[in-house]
Protein backbone atom coordinates (compact mmCIF):
# COMPACT_ATOMS: atom_id res chain seq x y z
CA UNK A 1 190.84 -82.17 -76.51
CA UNK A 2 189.62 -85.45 -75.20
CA UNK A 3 186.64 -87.75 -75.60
CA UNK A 4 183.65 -87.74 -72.81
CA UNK A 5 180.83 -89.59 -72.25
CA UNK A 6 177.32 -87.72 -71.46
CA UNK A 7 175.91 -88.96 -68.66
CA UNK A 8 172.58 -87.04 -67.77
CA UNK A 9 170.99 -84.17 -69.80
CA UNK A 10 168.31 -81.72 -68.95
CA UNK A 11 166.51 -79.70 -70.93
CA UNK A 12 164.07 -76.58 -69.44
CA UNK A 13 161.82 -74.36 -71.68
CA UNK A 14 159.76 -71.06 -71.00
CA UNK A 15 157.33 -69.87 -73.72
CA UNK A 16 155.62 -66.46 -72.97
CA UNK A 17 152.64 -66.47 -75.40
CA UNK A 18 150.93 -70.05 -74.13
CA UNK A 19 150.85 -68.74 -71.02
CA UNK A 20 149.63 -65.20 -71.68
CA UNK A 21 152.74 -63.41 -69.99
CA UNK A 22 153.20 -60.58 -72.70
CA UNK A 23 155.75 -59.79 -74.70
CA UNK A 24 158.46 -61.62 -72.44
CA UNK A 25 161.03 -63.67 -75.02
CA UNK A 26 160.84 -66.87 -75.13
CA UNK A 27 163.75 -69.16 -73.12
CA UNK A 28 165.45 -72.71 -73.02
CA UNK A 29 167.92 -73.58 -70.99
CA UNK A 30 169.85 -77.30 -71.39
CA UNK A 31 172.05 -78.28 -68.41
CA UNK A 32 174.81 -81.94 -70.07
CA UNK A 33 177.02 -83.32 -67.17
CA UNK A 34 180.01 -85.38 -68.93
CA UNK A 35 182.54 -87.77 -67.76
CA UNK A 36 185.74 -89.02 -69.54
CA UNK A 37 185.32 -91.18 -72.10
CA UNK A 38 187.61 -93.64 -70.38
CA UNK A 39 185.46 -94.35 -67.46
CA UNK A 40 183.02 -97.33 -67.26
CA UNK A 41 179.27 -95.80 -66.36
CA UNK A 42 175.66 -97.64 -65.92
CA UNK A 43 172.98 -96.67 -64.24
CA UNK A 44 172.23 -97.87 -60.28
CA UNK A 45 171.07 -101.53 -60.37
CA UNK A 46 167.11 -101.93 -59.57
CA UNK A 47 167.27 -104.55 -57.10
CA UNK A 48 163.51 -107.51 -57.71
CA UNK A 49 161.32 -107.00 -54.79
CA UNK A 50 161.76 -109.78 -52.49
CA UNK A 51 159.28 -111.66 -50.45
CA UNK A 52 158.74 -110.98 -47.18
CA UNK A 53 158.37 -114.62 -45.99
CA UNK A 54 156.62 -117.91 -46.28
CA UNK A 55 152.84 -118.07 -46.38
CA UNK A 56 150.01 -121.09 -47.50
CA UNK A 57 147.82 -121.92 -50.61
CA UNK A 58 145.60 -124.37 -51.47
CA UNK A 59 146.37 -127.35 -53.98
CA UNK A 60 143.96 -126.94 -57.43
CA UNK A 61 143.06 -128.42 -60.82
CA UNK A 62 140.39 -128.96 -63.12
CA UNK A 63 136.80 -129.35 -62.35
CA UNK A 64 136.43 -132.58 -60.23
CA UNK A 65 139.90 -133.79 -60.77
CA UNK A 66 141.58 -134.87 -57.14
CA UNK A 67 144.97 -135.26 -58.19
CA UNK A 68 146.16 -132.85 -60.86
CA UNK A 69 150.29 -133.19 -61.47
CA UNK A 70 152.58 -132.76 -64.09
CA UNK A 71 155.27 -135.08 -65.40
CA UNK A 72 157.99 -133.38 -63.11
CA UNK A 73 155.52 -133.61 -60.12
CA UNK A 74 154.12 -129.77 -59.74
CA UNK A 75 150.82 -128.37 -59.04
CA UNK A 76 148.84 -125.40 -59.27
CA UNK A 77 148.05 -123.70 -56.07
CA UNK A 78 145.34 -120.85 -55.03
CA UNK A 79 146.88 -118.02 -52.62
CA UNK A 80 144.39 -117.44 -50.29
CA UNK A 81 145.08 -113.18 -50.66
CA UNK A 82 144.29 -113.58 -54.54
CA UNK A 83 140.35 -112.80 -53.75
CA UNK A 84 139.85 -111.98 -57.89
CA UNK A 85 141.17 -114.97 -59.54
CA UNK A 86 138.68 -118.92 -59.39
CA UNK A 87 140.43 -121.69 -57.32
CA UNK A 88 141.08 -123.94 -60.59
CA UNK A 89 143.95 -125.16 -62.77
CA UNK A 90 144.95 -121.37 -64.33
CA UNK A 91 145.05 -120.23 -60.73
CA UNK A 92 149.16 -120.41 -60.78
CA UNK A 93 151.98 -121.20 -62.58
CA UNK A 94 153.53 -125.23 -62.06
CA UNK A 95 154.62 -124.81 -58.28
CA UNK A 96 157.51 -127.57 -57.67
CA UNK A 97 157.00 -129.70 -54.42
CA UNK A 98 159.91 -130.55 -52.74
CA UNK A 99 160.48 -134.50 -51.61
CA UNK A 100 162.43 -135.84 -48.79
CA UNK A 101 164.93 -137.60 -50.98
CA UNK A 102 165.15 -137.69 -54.89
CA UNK A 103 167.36 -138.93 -57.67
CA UNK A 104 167.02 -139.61 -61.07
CA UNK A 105 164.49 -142.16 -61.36
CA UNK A 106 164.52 -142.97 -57.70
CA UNK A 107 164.05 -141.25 -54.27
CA UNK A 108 160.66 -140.59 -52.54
CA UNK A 109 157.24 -139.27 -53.69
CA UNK A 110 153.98 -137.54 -52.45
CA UNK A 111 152.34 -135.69 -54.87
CA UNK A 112 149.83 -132.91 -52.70
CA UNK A 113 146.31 -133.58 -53.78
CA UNK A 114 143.73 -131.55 -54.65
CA UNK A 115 142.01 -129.01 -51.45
CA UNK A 116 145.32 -129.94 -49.66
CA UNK A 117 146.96 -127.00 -47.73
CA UNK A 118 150.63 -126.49 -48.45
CA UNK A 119 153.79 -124.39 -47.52
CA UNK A 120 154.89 -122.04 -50.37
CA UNK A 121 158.27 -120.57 -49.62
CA UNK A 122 160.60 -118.87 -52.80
CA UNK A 123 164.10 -119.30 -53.65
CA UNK A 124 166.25 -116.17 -52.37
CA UNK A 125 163.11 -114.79 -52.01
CA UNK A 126 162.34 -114.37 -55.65
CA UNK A 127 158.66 -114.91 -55.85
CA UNK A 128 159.02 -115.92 -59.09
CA UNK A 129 160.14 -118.98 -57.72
CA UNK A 130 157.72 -120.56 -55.46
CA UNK A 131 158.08 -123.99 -54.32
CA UNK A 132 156.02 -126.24 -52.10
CA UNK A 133 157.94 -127.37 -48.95
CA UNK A 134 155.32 -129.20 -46.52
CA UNK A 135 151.29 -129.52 -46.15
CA UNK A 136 149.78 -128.68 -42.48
CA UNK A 137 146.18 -129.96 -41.42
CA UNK A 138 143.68 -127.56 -40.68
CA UNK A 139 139.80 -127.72 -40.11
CA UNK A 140 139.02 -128.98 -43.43
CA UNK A 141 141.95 -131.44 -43.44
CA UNK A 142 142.06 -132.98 -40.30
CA UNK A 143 144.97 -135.57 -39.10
CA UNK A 144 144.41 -139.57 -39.61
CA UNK A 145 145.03 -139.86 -35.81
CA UNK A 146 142.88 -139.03 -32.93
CA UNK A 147 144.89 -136.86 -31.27
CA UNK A 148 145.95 -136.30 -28.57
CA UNK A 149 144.81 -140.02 -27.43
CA UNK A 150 147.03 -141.66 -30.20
CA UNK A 151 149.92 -139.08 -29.94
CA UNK A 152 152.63 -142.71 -29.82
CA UNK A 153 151.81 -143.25 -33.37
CA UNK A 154 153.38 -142.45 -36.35
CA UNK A 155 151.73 -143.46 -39.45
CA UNK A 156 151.47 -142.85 -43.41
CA UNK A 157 147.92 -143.48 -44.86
CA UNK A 158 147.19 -142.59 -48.41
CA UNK A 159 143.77 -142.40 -49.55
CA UNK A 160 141.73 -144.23 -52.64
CA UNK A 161 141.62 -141.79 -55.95
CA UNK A 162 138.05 -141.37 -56.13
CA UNK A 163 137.06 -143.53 -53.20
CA UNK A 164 137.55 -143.84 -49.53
CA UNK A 165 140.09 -146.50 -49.22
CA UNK A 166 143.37 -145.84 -48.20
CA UNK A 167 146.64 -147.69 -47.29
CA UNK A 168 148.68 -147.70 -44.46
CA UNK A 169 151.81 -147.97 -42.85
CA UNK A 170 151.31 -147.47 -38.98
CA UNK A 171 154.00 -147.77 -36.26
CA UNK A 172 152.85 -147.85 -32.16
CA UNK A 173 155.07 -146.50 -29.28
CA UNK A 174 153.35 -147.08 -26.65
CA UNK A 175 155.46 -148.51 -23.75
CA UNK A 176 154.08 -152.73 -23.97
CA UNK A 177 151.98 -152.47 -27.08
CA UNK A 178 154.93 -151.30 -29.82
CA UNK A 179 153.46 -152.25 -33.03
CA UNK A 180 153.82 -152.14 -36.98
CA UNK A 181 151.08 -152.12 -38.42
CA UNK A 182 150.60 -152.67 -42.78
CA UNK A 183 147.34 -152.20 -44.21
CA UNK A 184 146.35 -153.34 -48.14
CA UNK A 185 143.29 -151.75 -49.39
CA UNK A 186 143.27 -154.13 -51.89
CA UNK A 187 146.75 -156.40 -53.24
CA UNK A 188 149.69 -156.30 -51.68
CA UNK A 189 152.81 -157.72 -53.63
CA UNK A 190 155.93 -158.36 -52.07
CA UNK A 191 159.01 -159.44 -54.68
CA UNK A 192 162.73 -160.57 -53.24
CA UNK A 193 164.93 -160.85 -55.80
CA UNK A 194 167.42 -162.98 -53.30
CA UNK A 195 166.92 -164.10 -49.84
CA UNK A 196 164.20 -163.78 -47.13
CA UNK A 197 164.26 -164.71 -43.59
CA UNK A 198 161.76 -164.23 -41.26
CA UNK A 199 162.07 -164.78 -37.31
CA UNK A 200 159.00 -164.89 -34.72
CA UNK A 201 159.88 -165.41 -31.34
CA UNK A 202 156.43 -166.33 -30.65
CA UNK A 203 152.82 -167.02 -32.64
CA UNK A 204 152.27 -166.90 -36.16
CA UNK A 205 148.24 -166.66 -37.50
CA UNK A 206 147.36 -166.44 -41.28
CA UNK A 207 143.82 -166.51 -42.26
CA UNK A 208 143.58 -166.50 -46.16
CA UNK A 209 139.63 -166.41 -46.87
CA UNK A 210 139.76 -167.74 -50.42
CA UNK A 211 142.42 -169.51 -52.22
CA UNK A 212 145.93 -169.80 -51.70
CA UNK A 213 148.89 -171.28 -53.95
CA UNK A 214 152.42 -171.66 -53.36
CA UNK A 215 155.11 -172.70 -55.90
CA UNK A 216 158.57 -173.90 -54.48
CA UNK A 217 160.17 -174.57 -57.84
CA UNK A 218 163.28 -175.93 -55.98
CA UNK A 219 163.32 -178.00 -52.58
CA UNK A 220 160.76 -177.53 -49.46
CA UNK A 221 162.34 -178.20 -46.04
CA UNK A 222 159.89 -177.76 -43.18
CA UNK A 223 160.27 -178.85 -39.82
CA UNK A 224 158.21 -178.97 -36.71
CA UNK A 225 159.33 -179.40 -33.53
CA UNK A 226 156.05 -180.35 -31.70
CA UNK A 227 152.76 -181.29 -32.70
CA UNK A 228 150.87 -180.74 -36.06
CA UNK A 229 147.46 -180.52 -37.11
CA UNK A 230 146.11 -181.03 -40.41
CA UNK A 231 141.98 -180.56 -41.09
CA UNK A 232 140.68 -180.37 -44.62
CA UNK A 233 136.97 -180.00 -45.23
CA UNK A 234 136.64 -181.51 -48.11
CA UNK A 235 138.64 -183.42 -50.83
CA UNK A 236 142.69 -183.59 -50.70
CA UNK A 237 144.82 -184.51 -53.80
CA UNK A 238 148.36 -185.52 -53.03
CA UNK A 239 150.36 -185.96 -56.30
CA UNK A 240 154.49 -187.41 -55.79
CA UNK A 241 155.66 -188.03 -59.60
CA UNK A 242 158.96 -189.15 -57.86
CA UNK A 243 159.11 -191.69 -54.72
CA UNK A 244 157.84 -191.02 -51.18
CA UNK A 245 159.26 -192.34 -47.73
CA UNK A 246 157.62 -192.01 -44.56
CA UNK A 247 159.22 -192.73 -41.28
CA UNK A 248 157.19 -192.83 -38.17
CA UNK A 249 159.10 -193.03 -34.83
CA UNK A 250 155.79 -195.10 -32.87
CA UNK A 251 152.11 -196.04 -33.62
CA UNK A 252 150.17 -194.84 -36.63
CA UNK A 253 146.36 -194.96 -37.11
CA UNK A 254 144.67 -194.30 -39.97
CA UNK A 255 140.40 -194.44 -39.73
CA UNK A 256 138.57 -193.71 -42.86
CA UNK A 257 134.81 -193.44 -42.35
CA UNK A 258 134.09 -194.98 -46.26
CA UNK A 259 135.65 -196.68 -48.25
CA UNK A 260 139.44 -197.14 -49.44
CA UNK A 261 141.61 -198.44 -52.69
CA UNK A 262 144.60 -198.73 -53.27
CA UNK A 263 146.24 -199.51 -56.64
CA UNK A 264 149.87 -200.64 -57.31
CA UNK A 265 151.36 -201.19 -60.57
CA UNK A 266 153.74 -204.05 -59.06
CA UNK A 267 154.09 -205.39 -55.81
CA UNK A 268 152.63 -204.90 -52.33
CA UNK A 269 154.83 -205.35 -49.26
CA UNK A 270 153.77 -205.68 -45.77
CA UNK A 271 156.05 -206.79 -43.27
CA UNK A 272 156.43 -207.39 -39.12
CA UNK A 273 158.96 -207.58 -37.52
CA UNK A 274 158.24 -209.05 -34.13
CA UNK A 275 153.93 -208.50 -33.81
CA UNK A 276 151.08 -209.65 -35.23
CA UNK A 277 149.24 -208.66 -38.63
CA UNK A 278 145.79 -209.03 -38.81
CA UNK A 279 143.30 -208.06 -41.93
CA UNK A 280 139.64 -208.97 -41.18
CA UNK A 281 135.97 -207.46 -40.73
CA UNK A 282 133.25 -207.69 -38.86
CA UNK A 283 132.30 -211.09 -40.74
CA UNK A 284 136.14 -212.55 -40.43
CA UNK A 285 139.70 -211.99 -40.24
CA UNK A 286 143.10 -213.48 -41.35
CA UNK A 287 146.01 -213.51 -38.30
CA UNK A 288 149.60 -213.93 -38.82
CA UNK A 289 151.20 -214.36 -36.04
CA UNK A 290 154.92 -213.75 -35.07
CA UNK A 291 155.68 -217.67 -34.88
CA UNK A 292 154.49 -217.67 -38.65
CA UNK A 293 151.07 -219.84 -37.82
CA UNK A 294 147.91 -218.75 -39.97
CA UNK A 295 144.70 -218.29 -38.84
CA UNK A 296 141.82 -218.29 -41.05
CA UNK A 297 138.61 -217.15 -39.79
CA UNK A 298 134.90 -216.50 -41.00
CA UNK A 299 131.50 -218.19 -41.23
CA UNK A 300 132.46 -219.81 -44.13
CA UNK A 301 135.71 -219.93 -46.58
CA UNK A 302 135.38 -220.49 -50.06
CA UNK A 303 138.94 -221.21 -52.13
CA UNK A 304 137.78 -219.75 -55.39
CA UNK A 305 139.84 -221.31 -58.56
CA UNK A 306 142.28 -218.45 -59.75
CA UNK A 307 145.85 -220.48 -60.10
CA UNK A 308 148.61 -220.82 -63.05
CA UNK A 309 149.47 -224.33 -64.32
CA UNK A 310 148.00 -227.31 -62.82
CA UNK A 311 145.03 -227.42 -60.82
CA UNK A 312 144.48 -228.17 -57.64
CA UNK A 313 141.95 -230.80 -56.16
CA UNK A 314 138.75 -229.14 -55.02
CA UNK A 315 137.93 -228.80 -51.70
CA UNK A 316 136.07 -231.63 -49.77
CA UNK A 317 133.74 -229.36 -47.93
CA UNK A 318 131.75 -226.18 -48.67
CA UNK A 319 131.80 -224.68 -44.57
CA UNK A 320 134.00 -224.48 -41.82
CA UNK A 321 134.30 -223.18 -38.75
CA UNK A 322 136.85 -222.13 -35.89
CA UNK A 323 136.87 -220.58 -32.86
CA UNK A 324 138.76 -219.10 -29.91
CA UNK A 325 137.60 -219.52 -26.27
CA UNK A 326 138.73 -216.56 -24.15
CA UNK A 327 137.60 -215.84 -20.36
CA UNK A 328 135.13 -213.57 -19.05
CA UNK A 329 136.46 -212.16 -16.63
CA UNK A 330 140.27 -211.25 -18.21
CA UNK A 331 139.55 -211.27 -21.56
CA UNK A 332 142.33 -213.98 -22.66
CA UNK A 333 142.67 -216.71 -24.30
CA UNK A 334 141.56 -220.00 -22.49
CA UNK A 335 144.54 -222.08 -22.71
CA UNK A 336 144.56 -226.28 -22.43
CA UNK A 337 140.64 -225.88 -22.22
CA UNK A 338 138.26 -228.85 -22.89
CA UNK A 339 135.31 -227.87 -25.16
CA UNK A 340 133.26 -230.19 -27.10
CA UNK A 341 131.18 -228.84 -30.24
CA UNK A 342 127.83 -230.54 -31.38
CA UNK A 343 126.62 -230.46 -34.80
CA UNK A 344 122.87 -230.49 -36.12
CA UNK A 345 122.61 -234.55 -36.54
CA UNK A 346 123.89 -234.55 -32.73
CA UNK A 347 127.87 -235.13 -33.60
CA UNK A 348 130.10 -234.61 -30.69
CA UNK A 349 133.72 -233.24 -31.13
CA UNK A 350 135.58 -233.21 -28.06
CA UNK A 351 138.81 -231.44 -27.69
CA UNK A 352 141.56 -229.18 -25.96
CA UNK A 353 142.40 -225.31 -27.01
CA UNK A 354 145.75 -224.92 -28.62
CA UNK A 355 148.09 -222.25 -26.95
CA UNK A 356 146.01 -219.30 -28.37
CA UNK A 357 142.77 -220.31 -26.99
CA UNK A 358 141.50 -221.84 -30.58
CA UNK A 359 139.61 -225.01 -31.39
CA UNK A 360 140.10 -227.42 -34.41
CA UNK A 361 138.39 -226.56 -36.90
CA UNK A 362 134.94 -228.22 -37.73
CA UNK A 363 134.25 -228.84 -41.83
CA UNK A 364 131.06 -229.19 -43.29
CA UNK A 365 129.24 -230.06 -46.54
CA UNK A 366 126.03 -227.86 -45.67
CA UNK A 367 125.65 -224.65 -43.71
CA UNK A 368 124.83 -225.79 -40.31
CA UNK A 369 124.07 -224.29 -36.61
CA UNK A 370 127.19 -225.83 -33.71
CA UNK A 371 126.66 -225.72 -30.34
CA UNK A 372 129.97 -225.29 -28.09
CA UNK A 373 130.52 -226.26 -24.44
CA UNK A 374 133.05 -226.21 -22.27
CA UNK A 375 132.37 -228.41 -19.71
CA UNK A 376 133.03 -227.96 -15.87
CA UNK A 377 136.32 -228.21 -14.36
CA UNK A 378 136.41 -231.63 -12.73
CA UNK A 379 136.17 -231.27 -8.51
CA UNK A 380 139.87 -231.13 -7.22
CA UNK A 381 140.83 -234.22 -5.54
CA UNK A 382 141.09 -234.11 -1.82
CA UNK A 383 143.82 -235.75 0.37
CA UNK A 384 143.84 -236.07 4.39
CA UNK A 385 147.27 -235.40 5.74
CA UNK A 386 148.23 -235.22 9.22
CA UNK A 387 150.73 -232.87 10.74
CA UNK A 388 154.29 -233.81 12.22
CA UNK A 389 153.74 -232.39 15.32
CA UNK A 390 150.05 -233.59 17.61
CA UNK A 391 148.46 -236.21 14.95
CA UNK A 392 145.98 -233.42 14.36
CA UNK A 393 144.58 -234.17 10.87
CA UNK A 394 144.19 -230.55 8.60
CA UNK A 395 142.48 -230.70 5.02
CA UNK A 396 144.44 -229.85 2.01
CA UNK A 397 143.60 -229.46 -1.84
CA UNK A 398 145.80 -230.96 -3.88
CA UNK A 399 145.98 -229.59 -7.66
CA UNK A 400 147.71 -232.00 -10.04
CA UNK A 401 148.56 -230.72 -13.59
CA UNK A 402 149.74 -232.79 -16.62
CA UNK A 403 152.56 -231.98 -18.53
């Protein structure tokens, strides 16, 4: 005696009367096929059909919807065999898309869009286990390049949800014209949480079309090697709430078409150290020169009273005048020049030019009209001289100067 283990059983019946065959008995045979009871048994394994390769689908969703994803990043696809079922969001199960490079919470993504064509392959061939492993252009989707003419670029352009936008980041090939190319539908924000150095070997342009700020919240070193141009259309405020130095290597010139103010809380400082200052007008000026003389000149000058302590005497005359003679033809000062200056009631000043070209100065109770002359140089004396050699008398100008 031992134990067994059925493994198959059969069972086969006749019955003569169903099947009108007389009075033949009726039969049933039953065939058992046993194994020992020790042995392991199971039926054969029924191996999952397998797919027989890779094939394409279109990206769905919901009514108008363009981008339909869930939160893991899978779509629903249509197979283009399944000729029964609409192209919408029941079409498929979530098809997983895979990305060049993922992580948890980082790594790269593209999420196919709506009407996209894509790539479904299946894991050991299982086809329940699609998965999305590229997108190919076709008639419908054609390429963002004109190909074959811009075959040296490669480029990633995205497109406006609901619009027809896009962004782009382009890169050129093309033996002399290499390029990289950025494009901002709308903002672009750049954030550096360190450092950022940027090199140009050549030209720099930036147009900004509206407004532009800039916040440096420590120091601002900028330096510029050649020339620089600064044009503002309209106003300029400069505000320094600590001190400013400027230090200019030669000239500076400042013209200001209107009018100018300045305001200082304390004191006003404005020093030569070898030239000449001047601060006039059309109407008159004031000249310090570098020997420390100053020259006061105008129409008339009026000392207005405006002192501390005690008063000075008033002045004696309401007007004067000075003036500098300077020569036609050079432009400088006549030096050592005899002038004389007549006055309304027919008063004659005579005198000689100081060593910038300037008269005395003429005072005057009322506002009067002068007249200055300078009279003609006196002829030079002549002298007859005779020559060592032959007694042959020559004329010769003599010019005698004072000193």
């Amino acid at each position: 005696n031992d134990r067994w283990q059925v493994v198959s059983s059969r069972h086969q019946g006749h019955v003569p009367a169903v099947l009108g065959d007389g009075g033949a008995g009726t039969t049933l045979n039953s065939q058992t096929q046993f194994i020992p009871g020790r042995n392991d048994w199971r039926p054969p394994y029924r191996y999952k059909p397998q797919a027989d390769g890779d094939e394409v689908a279109t990206v769905v969703g919901p009514g108008t919807e363009e981008i339909y994803v869930n939160k893991e990043g899978a779509v629903r696809v249509h197979f283009h065999w399944n000729r029964y079922d609409a192209p919408d969001d029941q079409a498929s199960c979530w098809v997983r898309v895979a990305q060049g490079w993922n992580g948890n919470g980082f790594g790269f993504l593209a999420t196919p869009r709506v009407g996209q064509e894509v790539i479904i392959s299946y894991l050991n061939g299982d086809i329940d286990r699609p998965i999305i492993t590229g997108c190919t252009y076709n008639a419908l989707n054609r390429p963002p390049l004109n190909l074959p003419a811009e075959k040296t670029r490669t480029t990633f352009r995205t497109k406006t949800h609901k619009g027809n936008g896009f962004n782009e980041l382009r890169f050129e090939d093309e033996n002399g014209s290499e390029e990289v190319f950025i494009h901002a539908q709308r903002d672009m924000n750049t954030q550096v949480l360190r450092d950022k150095t940027t090199q140009i070997n050549h030209d720099q342009k930036t147009a900004v079309e509206h407004n532009r700020t800039t916040i440096v919240k420590n120091d601002d070193d900028e330096a510029v090697q050649g020339f620089q141009m600064l044009e503002v259309s309209k106003n300029q405020t400069m505000t320094i709430k600590g001190q400013q130095a400027v230090s200019i290597g030669k000239s500076h010139q400042l013209n200001i078409t209107d009018n100018q103010q300045v305001t200082v809380g304390k004191h006003i400082t404005v020093h030569s150290e070898s030239g000449q200052i001047t601060i006039g007008n059309a109407g008159g000026q004031i000249v310090i020169d570098p020997m420390g003389n100053i020259r006061i000149e105008g129409v008339s000058i009026t000392m207005a009273d405006h002192i501390t302590g005690k008063k000075s005497a008033d002045a004696l005359f309401d007007y004067s005048a000075r003036y500098t003679l300077l020569s036609e033809q050079s432009g400088k000062p006549l030096v050592n020049t005899l002038y004389t200056i007549t006055n309304n009631s027919g008063q004659i000043t005579f005198g000689k030019t100081d060593a910038l070209g300037r008269t005395v100065t003429i005072q005057s109770e009322a506002e009067e009209n002068l007249q200055l002359n300078s009279p003609e140089a006196p002829p030079k004396p002549k002298k007859t001289l005779y020559r060592v050699s032959g007694n042959t008398p020559a004329e010769y100008v003599m010019e005698f100067k004072e000193k």
